[in-house]
C-alpha atoms as a PDB file:
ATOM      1  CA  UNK A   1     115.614 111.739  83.936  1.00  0.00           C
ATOM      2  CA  UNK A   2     113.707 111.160  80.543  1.00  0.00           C
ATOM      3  CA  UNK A   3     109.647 111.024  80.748  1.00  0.00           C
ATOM      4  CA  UNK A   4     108.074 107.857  81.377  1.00  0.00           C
ATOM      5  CA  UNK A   5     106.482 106.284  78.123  1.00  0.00           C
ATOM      6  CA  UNK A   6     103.134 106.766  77.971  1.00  0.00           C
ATOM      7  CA  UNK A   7     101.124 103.980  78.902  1.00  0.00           C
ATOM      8  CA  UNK A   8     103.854 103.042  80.923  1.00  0.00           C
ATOM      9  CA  UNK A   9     102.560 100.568  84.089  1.00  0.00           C
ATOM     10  CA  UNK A  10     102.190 102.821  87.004  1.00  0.00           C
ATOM     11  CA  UNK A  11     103.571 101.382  90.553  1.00  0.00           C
ATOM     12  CA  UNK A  12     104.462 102.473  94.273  1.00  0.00           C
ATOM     13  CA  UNK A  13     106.405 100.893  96.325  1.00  0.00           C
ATOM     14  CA  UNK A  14     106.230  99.817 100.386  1.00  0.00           C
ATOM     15  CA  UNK A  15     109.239  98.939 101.820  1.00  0.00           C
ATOM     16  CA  UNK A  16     110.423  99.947 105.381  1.00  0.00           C
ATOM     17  CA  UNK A  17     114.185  99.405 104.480  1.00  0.00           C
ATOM     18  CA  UNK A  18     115.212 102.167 102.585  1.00  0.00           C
ATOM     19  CA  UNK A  19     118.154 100.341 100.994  1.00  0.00           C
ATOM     20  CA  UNK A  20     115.608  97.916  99.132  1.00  0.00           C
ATOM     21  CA  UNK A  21     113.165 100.444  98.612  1.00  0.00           C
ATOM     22  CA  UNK A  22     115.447 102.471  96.669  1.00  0.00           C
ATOM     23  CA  UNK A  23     117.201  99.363  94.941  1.00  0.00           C
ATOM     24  CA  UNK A  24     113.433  98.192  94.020  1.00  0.00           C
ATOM     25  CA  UNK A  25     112.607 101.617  92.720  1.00  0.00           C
ATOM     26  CA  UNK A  26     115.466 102.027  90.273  1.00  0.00           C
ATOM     27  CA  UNK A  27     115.117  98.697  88.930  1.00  0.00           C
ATOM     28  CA  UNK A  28     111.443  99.522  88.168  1.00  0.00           C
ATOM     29  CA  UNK A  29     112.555 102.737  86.486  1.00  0.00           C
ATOM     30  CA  UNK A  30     115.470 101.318  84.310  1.00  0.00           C
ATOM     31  CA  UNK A  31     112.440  98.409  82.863  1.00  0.00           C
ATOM     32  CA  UNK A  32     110.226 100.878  81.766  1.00  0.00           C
ATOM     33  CA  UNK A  33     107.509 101.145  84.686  1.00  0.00           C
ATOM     34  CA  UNK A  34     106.461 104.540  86.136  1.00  0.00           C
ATOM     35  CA  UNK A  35     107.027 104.486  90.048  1.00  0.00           C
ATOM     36  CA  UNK A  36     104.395 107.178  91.205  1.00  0.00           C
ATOM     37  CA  UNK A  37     105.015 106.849  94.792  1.00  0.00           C
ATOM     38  CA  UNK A  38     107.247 105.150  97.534  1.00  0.00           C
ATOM     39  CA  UNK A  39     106.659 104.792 100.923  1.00  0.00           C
ATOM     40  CA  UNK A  40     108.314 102.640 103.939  1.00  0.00           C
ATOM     41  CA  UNK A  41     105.165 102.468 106.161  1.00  0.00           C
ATOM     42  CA  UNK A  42     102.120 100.497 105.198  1.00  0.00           C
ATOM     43  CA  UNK A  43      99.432 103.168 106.334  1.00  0.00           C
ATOM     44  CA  UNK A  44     101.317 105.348 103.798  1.00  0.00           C
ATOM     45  CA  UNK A  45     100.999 103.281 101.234  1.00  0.00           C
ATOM     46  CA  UNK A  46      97.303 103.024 101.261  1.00  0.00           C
ATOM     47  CA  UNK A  47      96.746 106.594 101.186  1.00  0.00           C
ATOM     48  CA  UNK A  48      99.021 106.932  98.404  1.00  0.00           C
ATOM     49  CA  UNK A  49      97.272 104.378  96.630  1.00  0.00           C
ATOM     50  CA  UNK A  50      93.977 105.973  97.233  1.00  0.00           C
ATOM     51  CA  UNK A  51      96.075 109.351  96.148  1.00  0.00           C
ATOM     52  CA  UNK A  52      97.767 108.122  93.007  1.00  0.00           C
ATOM     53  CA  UNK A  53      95.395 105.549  91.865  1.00  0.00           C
ATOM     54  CA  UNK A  54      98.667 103.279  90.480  1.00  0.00           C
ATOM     55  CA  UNK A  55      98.625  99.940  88.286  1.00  0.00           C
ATOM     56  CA  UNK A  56     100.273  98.165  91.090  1.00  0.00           C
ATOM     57  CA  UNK A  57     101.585  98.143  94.247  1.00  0.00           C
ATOM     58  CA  UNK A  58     104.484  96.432  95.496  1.00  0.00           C
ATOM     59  CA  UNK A  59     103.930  95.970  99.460  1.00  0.00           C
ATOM     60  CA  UNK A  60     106.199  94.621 102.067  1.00  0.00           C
ATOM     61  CA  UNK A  61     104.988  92.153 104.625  1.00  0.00           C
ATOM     62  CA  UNK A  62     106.584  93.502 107.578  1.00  0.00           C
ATOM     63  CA  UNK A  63     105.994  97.814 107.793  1.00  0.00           C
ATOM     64  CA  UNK A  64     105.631  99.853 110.953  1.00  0.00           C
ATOM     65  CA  UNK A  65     102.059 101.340 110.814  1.00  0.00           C
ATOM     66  CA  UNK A  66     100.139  98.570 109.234  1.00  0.00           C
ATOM     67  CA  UNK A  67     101.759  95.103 107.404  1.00  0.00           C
ATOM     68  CA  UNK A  68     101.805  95.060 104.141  1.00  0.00           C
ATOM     69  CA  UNK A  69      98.501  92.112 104.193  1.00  0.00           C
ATOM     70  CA  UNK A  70      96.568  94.229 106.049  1.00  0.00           C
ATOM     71  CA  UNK A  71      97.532  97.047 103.502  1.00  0.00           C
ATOM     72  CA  UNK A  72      96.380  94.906 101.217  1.00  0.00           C
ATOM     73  CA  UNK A  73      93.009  94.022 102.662  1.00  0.00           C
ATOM     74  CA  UNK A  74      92.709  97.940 103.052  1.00  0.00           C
ATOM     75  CA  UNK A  75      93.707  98.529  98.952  1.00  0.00           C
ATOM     76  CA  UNK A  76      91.662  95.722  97.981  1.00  0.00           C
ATOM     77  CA  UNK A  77      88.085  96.969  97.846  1.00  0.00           C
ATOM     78  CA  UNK A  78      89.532 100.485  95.995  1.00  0.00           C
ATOM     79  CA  UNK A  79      89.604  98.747  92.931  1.00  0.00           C
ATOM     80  CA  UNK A  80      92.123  99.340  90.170  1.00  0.00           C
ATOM     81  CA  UNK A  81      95.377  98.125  91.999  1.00  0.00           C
ATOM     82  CA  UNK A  82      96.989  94.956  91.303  1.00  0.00           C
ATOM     83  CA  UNK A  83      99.001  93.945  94.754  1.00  0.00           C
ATOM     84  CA  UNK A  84     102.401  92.277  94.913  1.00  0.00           C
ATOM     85  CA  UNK A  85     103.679  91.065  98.454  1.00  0.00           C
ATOM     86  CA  UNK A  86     107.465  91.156  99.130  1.00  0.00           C
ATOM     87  CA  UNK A  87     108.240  88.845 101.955  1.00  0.00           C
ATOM     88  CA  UNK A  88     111.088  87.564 103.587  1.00  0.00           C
ATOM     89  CA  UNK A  89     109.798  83.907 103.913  1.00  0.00           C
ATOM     90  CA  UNK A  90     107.927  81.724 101.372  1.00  0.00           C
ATOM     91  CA  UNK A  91     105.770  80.482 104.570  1.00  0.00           C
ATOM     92  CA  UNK A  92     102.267  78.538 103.011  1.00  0.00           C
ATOM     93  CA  UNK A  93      99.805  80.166 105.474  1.00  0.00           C
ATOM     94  CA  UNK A  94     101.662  83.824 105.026  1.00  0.00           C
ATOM     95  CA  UNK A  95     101.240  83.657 100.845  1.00  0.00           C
ATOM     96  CA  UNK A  96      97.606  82.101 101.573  1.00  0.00           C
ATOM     97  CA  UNK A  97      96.942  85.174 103.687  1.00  0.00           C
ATOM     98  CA  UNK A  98      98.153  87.649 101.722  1.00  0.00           C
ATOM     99  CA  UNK A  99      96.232  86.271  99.166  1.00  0.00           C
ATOM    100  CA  UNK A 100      93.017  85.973 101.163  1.00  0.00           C
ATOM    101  CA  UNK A 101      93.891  89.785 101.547  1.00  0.00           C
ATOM    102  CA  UNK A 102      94.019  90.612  97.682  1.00  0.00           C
ATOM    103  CA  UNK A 103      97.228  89.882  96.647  1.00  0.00           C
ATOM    104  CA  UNK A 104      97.444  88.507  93.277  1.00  0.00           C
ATOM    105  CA  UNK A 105     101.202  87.327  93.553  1.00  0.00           C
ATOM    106  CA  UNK A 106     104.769  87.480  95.952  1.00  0.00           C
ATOM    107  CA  UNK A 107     108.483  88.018  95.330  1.00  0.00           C
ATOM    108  CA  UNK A 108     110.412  86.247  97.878  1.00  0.00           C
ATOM    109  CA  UNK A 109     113.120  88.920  99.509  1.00  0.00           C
ATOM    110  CA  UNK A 110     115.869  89.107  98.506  1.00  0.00           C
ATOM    111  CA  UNK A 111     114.218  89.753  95.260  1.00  0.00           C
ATOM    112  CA  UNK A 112     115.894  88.637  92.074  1.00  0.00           C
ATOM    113  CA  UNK A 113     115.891  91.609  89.562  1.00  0.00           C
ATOM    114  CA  UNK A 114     114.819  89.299  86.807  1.00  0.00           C
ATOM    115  CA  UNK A 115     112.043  87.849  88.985  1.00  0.00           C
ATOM    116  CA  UNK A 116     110.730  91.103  89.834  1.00  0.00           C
ATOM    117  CA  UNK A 117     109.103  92.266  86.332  1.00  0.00           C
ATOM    118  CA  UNK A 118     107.765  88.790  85.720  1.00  0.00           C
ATOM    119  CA  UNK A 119     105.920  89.518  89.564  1.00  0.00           C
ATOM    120  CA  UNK A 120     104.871  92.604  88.604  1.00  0.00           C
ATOM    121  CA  UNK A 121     103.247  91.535  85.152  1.00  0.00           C
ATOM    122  CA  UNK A 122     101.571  88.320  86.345  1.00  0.00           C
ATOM    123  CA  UNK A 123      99.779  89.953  89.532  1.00  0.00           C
ATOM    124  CA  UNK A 124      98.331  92.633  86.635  1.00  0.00           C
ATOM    125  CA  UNK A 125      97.544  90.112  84.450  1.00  0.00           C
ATOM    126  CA  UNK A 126      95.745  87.963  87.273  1.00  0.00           C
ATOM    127  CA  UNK A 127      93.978  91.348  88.088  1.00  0.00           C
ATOM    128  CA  UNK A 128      92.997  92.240  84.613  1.00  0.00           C
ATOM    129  CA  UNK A 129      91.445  88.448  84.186  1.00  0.00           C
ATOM    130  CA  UNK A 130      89.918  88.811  87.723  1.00  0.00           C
ATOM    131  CA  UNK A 131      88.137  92.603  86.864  1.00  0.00           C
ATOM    132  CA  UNK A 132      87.374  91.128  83.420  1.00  0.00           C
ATOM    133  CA  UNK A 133      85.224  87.909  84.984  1.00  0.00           C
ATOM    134  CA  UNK A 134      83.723  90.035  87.268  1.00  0.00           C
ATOM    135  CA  UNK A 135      82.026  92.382  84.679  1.00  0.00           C
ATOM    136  CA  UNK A 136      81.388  89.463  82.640  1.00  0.00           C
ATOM    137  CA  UNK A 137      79.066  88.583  85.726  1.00  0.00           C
ATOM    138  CA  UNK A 138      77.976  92.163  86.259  1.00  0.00           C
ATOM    139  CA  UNK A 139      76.974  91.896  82.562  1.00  0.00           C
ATOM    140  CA  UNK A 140      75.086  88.274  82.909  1.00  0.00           C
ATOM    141  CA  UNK A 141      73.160  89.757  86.146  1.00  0.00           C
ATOM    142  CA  UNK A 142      72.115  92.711  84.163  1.00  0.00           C
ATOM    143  CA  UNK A 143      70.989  90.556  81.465  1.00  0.00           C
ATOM    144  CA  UNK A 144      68.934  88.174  83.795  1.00  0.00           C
ATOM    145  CA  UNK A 145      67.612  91.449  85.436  1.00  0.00           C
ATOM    146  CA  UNK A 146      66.651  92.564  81.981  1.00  0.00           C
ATOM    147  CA  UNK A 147      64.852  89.336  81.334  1.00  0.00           C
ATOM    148  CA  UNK A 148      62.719  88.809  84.153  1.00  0.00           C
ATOM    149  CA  UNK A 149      61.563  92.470  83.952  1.00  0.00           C
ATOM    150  CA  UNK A 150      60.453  91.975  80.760  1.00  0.00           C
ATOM    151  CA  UNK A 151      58.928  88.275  81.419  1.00  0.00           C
ATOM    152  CA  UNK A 152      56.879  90.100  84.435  1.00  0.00           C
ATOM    153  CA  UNK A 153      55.439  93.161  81.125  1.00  0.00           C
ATOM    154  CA  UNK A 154      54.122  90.805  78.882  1.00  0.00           C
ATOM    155  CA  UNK A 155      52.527  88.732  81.633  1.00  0.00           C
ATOM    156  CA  UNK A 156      51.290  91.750  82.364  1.00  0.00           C
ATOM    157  CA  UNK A 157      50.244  92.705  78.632  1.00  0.00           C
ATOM    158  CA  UNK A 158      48.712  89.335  78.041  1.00  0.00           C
ATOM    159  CA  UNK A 159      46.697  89.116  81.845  1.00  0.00           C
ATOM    160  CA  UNK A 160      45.508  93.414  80.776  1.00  0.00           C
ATOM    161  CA  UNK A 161      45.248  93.275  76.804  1.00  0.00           C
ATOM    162  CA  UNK A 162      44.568  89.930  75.949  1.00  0.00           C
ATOM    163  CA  UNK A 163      47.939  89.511  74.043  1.00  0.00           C
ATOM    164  CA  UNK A 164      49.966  86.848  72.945  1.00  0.00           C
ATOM    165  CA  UNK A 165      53.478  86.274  74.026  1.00  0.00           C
ATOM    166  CA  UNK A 166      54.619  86.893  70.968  1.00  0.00           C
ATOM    167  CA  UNK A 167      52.919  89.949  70.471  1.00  0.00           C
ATOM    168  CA  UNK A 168      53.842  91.793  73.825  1.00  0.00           C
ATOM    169  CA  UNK A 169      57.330  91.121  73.385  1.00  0.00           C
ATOM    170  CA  UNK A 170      56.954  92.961  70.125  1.00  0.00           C
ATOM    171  CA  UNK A 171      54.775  95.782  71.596  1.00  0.00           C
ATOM    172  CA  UNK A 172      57.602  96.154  73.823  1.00  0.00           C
ATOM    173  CA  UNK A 173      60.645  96.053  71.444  1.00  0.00           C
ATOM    174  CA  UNK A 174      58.729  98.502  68.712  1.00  0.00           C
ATOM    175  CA  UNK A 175      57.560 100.649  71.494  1.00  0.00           C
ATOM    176  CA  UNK A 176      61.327 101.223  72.489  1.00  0.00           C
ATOM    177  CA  UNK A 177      62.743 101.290  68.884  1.00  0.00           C
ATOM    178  CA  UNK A 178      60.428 104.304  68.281  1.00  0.00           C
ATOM    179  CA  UNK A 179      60.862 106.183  71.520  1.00  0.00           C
ATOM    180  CA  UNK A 180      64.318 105.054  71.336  1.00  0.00           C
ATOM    181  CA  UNK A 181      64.781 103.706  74.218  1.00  0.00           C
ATOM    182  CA  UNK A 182      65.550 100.493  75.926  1.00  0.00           C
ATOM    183  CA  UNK A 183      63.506  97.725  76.134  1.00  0.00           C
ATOM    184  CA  UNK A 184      64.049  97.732  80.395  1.00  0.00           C
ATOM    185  CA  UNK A 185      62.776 101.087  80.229  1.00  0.00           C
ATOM    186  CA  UNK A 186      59.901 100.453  78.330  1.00  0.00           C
ATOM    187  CA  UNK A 187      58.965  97.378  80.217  1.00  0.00           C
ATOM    188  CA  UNK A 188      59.241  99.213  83.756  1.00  0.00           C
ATOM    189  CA  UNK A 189      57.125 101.998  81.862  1.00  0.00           C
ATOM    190  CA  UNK A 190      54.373  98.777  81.005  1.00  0.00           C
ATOM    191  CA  UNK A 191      54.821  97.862  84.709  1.00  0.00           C
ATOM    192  CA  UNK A 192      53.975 101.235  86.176  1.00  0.00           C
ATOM    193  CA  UNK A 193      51.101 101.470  84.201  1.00  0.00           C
ATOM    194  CA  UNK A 194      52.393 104.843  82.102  1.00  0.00           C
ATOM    195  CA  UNK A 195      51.975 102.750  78.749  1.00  0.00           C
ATOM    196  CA  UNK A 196      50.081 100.512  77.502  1.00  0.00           C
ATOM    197  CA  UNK A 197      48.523  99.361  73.923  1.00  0.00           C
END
């Protein structure tokens, strides 16, 4: 067997029938992913997960152990895996809850081979967009964080030293360019009293 491509898109599969599991696997393999682990049991697969850290993971709804949703509530908060569900049934509340449980797409069983790499690339484009907005808040919090720490040091540089506005904010940002450091620092610093004008 030739080395996976680097870069490749890294995936294990969860499928208690060995028949599909295997079928699922070489299909993967012969488009170009990298299957780094397969299990048929659904407490296996999140320890593999956990283990191999893959891309995505292709989980079946019904797996001695644990079900593949509750797999997927159990992956979920691990970051860094995308989660497919492969179910038997195209029931509403079943795709809702495997959703609710982190899945970012299904694949109806039995699985069309050219459905299965459009599954596999939408849930980790869906997870990509989803990790993306969620450091774009991380980054707006920070930024909020930032600016309310430094509202709260020139208050305090205009209520201790007499200052303008303008002037604190520029104690602040020269203070940091020449200890160079960041302005949050420097503020705190102003806040703790260990400098000052």
């Amino acid at each position: 067997m030739s080395a996976d491509p680097p870069g490749a898109v890294r995936v294990l599969v969860a499928e208690d029938e060995a028949i599909i599991r295997l079928d699922l696997v070489e299909t993967l393999r012969e488009e170009g992913f990298d299957v780094v682990a397969d299990t048929g049991r659904g407490d296996e697969a999140v320890g593999l997960v956990a283990e191999h850290r893959p891309d995505v993971a292709i989980l079946d709804v019904k797996m001695p152990g644990i079900d593949g949703i509750e797999a997927a509530r159990r992956i979920a908060p691990q970051r860094g895996t995308a989660v497919v569900i492969l179910t038997a049934f195209s029931q509403r509340e079943l795709i809702e809850e495997a959703r609710e449980a982190g899945a970012m797409t299904y694949l109806v069983k039995p699985y069309r081979r050219d459905a299965l790499v459009p599954a596999v690339e939408l849930a980790l484009a869906r997870f990509r967009e989803m990790e993306a907005l969620e450091g774009r808040v991380g980054d707006l919090e920070d930024r909020l964080e930032v600016r309310k720490l430094l509202d709260r040091a020139k208050g305090l540089l205009i209520d201790g030293h007499g200052m303008s506005e303008q002037d604190a904010f520029v104690f602040i940002q020269r203070t940091a360019m020449s200890q160079r450091r960041t302005m949050r620092d420097v503020a705190g610093e102003v806040l703790a009293g260990r400098v000052a004008p």
